[in-house]
Protein backbone atom coordinates (compact mmCIF):
# COMPACT_ATOMS: atom_id res chain seq x y z
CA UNK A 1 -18.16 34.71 -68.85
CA UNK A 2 -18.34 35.00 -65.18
CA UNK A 3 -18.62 38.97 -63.85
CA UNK A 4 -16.56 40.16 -60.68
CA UNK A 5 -18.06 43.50 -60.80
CA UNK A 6 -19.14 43.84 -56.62
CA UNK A 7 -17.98 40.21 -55.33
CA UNK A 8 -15.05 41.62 -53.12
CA UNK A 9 -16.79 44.49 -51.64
CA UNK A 10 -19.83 42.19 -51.37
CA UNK A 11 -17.42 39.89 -49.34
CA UNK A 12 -15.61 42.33 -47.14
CA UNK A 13 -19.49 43.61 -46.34
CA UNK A 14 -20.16 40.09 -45.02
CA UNK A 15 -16.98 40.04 -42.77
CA UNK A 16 -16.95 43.37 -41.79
CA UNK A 17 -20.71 43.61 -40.97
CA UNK A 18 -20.76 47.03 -41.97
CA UNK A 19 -20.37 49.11 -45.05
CA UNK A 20 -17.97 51.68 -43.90
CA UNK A 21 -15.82 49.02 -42.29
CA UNK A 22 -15.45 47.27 -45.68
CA UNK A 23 -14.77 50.02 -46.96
CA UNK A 24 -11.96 50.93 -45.39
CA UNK A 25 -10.23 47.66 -45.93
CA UNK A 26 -10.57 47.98 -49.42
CA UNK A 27 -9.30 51.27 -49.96
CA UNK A 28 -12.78 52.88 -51.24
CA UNK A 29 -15.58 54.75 -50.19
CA UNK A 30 -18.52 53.77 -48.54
CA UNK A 31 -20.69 55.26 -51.61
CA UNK A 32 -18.74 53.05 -53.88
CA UNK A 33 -18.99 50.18 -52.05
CA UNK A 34 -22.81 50.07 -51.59
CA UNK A 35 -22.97 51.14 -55.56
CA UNK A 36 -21.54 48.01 -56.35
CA UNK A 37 -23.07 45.32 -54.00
CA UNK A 38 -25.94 46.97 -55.37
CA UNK A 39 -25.32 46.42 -58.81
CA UNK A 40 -24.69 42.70 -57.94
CA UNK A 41 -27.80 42.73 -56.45
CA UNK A 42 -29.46 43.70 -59.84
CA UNK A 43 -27.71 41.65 -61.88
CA UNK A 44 -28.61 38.59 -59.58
CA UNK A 45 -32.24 39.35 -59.24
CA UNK A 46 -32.22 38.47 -55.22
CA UNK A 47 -31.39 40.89 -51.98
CA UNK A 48 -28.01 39.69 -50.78
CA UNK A 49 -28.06 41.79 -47.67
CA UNK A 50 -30.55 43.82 -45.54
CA UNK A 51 -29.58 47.32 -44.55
CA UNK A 52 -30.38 49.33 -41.52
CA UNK A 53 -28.33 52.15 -40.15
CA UNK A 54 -27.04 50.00 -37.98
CA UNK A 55 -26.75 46.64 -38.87
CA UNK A 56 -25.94 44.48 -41.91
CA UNK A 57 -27.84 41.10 -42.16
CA UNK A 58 -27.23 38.57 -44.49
CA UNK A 59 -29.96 36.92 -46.44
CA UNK A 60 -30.31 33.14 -46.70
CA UNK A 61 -29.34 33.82 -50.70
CA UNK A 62 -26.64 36.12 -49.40
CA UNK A 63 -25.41 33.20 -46.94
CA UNK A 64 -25.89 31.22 -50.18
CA UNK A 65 -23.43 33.07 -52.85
CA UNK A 66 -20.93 33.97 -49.80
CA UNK A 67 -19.85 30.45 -49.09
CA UNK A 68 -19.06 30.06 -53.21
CA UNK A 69 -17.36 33.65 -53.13
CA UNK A 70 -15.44 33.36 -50.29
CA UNK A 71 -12.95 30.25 -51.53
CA UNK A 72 -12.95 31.54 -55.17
CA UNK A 73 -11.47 35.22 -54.06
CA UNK A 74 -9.11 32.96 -51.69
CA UNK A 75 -7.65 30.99 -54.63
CA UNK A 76 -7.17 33.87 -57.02
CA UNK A 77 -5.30 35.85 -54.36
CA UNK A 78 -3.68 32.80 -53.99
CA UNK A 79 -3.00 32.38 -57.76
CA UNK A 80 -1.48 35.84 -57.98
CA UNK A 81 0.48 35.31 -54.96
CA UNK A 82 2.29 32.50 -57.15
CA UNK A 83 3.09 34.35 -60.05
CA UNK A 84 3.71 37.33 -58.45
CA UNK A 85 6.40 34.79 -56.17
CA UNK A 86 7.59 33.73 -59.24
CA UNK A 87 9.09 36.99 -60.12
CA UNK A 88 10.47 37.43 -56.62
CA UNK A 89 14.33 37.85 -55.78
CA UNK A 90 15.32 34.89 -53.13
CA UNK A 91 16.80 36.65 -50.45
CA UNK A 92 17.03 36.41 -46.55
CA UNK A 93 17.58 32.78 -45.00
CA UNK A 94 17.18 28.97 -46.10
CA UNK A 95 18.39 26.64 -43.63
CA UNK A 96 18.52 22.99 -45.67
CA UNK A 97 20.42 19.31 -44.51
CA UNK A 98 21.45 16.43 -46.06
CA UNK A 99 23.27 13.17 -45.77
CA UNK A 100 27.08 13.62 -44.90
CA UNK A 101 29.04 12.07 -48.17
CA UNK A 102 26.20 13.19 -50.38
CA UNK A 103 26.26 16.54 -49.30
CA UNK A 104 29.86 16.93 -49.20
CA UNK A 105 30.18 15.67 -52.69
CA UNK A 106 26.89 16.66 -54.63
CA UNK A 107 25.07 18.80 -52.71
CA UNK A 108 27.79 21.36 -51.27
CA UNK A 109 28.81 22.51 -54.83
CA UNK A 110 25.50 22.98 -55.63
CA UNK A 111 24.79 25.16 -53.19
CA UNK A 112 27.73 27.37 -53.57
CA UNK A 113 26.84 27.88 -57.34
CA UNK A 114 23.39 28.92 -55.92
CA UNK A 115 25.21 31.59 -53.32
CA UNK A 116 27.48 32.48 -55.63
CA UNK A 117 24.23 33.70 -58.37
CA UNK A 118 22.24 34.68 -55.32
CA UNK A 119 24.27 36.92 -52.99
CA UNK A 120 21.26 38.17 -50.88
CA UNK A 121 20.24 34.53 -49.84
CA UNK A 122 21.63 33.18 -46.96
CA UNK A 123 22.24 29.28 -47.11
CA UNK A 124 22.69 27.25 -43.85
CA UNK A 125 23.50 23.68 -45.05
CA UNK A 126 23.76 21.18 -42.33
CA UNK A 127 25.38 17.64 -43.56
CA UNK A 128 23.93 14.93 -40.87
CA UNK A 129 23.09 11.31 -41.11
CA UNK A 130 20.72 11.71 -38.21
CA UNK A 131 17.02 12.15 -39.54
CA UNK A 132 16.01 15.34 -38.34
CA UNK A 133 12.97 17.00 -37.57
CA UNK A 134 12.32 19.62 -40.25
CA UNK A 135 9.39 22.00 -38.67
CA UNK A 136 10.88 21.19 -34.65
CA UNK A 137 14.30 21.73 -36.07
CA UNK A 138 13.68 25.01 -38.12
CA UNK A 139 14.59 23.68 -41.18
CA UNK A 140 13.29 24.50 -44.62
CA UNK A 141 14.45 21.79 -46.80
CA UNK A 142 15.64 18.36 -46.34
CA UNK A 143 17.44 16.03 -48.96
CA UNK A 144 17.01 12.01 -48.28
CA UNK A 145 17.79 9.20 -49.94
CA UNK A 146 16.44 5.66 -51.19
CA UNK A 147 13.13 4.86 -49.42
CA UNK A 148 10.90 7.55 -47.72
CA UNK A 149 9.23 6.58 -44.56
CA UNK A 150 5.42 8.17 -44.03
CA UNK A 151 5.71 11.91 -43.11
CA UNK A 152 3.63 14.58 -43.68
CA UNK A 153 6.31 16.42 -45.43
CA UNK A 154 5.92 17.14 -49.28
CA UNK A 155 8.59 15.28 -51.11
CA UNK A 156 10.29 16.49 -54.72
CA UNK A 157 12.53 13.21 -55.94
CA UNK A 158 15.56 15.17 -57.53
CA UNK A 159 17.39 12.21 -58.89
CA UNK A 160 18.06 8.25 -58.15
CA UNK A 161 20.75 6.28 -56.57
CA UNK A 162 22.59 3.20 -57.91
CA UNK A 163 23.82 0.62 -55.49
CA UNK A 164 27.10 -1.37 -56.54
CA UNK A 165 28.68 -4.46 -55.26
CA UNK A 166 32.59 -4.68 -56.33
CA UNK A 167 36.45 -5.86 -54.89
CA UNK A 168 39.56 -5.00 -55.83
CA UNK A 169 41.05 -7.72 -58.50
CA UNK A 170 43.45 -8.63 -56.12
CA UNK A 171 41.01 -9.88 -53.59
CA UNK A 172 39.15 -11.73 -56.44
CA UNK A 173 42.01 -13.50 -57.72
CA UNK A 174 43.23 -14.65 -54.27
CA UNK A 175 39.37 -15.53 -52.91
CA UNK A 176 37.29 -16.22 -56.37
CA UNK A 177 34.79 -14.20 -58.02
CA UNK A 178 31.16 -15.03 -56.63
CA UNK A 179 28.55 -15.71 -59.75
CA UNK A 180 25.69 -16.11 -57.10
CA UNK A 181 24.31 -14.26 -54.40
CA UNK A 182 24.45 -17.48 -52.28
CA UNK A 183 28.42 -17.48 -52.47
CA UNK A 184 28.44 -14.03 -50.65
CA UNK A 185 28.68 -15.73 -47.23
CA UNK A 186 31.45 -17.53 -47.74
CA UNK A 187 32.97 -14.34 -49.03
CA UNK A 188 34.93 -11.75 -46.72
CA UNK A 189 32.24 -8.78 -47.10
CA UNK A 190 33.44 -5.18 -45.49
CA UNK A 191 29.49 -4.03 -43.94
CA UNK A 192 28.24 -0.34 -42.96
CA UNK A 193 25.96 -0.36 -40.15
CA UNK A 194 23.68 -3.24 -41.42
CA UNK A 195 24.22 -7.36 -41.51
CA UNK A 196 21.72 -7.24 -44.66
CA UNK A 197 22.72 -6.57 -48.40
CA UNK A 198 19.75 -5.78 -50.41
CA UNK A 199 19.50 -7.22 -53.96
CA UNK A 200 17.29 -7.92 -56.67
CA UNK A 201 16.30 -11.01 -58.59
CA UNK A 202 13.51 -12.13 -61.15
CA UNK A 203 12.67 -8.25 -60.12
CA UNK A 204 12.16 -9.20 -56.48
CA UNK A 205 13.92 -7.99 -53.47
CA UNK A 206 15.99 -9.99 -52.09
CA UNK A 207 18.38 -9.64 -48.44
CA UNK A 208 21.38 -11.44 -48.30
CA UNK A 209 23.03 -11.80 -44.22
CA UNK A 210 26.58 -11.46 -44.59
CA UNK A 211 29.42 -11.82 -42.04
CA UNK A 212 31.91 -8.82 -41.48
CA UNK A 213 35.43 -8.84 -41.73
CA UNK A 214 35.36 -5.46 -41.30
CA UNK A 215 32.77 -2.90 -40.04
CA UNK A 216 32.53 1.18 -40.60
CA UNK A 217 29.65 3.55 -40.83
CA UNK A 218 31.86 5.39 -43.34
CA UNK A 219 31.47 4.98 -47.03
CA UNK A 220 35.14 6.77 -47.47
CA UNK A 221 36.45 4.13 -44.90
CA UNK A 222 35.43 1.01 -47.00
CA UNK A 223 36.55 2.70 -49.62
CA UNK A 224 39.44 2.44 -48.77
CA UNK A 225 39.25 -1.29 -46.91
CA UNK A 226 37.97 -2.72 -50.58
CA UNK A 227 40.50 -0.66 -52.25
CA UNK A 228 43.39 -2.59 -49.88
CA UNK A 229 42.07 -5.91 -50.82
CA UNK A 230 40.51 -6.47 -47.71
CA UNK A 231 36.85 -7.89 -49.15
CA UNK A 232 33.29 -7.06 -51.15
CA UNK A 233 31.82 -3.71 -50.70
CA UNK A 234 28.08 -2.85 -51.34
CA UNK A 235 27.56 1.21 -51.70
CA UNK A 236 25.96 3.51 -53.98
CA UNK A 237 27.22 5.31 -57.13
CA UNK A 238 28.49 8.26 -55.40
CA UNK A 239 30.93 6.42 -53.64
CA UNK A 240 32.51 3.99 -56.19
CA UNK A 241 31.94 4.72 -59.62
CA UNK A 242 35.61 6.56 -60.30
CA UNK A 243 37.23 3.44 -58.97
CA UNK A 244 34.75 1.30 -61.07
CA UNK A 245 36.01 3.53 -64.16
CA UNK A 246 39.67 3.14 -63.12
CA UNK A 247 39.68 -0.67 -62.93
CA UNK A 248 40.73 -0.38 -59.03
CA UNK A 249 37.32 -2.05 -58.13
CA UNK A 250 35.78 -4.52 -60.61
CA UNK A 251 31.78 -4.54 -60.32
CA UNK A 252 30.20 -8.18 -59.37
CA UNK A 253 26.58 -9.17 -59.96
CA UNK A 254 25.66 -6.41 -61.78
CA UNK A 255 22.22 -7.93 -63.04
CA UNK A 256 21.39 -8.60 -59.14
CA UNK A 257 21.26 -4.86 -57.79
CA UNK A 258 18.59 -3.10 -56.71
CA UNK A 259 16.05 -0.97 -58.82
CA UNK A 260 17.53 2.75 -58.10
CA UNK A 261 16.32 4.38 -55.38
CA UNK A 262 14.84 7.94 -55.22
CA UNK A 263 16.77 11.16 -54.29
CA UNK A 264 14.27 13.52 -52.39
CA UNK A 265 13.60 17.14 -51.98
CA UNK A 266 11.80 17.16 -48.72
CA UNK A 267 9.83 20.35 -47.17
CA UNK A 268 7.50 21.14 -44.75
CA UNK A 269 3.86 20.98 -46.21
CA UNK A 270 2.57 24.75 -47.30
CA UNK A 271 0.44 26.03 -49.99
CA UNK A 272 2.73 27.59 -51.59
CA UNK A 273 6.23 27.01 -52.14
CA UNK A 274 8.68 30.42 -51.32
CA UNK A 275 10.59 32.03 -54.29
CA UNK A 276 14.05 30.83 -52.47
CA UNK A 277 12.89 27.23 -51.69
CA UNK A 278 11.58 26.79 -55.51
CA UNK A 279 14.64 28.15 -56.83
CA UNK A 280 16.72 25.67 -54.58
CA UNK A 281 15.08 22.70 -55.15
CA UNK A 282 15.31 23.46 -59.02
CA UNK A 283 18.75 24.18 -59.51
CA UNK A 284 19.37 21.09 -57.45
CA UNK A 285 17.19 18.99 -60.17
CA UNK A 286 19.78 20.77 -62.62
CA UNK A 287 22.78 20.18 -60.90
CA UNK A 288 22.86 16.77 -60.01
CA UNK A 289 21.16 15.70 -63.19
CA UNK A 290 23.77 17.72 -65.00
CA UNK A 291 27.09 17.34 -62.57
């Protein structure tokens, strides 16, 4: 069983280059601290340092058993720094984004439960479709959804997203329900920002070009376009599934849709995670799994 008996002072001797200087960092005496380098000394059978009255030199074995100390002592502080974190109260500021809709309607609640349970933690959330730049931007968390381009950011996936292509039965029984994703262009589609639809067969993707009848960059807004019989829709879950429950939308191609997509927890890369950013990003793996 490994002994720790004289590794710290041992260390802060190295670093400090003197015994009195260690000393002082460590909160002992300088009699205590040369007992116990030493008694490592002893117990290791070699001459870590050489002493004079003014200058400490490290031996080659000294030079040696430093460079194995040094990155243990770092990851037990750091170990202690964790647990000791994870007894900690979240409190001061946690400035966090996400997507508008999704925010709005899964994030937002969240994060008033979490206010709510923490009052010392101040929440900035920030719902914006524009990627932003989390360390440039000051921000401490980031949620993002479906595919996650290369970033150096550490990424949690909190959930998954469903995509869902459905009309209103009126539109279907005036313009025919399409059985094959080669009938959608002949079909009066209601597009976001892109020409493509994204769908899967014989678990390949597969992009579909569609022609607008109608364009928005708001979910809510073809929403409501599908929901007036105006053509096919393609969104996620979020959006659709009450007026897939209600009958006001009717689901087509249902085997054709693509594998979910991730729901991300995104934060800047750091050793360790804080107390208030852990505590976040968990309650938002609760919350959204458990709505």
């Amino acid at each position: 069983m490994a002994n720790w008996e004289g590794i710290n002072e041992f260390v802060a001797v190295v670093e400090a280059q003197n015994f009195t200087l260690a000393a002082k960092r460590l909160g002992l005496s300088t009699a205590q601290v040369s007992r116990q380098v030493a008694k490592l000394e002893n117990r290791l059978s070699t001459k870590l340092l050489n002493r004079t009255t003014r200058v400490v030199a490290v031996t080659d074995s000294g030079e040696t058993f430093y460079r194995h100390c040094k990155p243990i002592l770092e990851e037990l502080s750091a170990a202690e720094k964790v647990v000791t974190d994870l007894q900690a109260k979240p409190t001061g500021k946690l400035k966090m984004t996400a997507p508008v809709t999704y925010g709005e309607r899964i994030i937002a609640p969240i994060v008033n439960d979490i206010s709510a349970a923490h009052p010392d933690l101040e929440i900035q959330l920030n719902l914006t479709n524009q990627l932003v730049d989390l360390i440039h931007d000051g921000y401490d968390l980031a949620i993002r959804l479906g595919e996650l381009e290369d970033s150096s950011y550490i990424a949690r996936r909190l959930s998954s997203r469903a995509w869902h292509l459905a009309a209103s039965p009126a539109y279907l029984e005036k313009r025919g329900t399409p059985h094959s994703l080669s009938e959608l262009p002949n079909h009066q589609c209601i597009l976001g920002t892109s020409d493509n639809w994204k769908f899967s067969r014989n678990g390949k993707h597969e992009i579909v070009r569609v022609k607008p009848r109608l364009r928005c960059n708001s979910g809510v807004a073809l929403i409501d376009a599908a929901l007036k019989n105006l053509g096919i829709i393609q969104l996620p879950d979020y959006y659709i599934r009450p007026y897939l429950a209600s009958g006001e939308l009717i689901e087509l191609l249902p085997n054709q849709q693509i594998a979910q997509e991730g729901i991300w927890a995104l934060y800047p890369p750091t050793r360790h995670l804080s107390p208030k950013i852990r505590m976040v990003i968990d309650s938002l793996v609760a919350g959204i799994q458990n709505p």
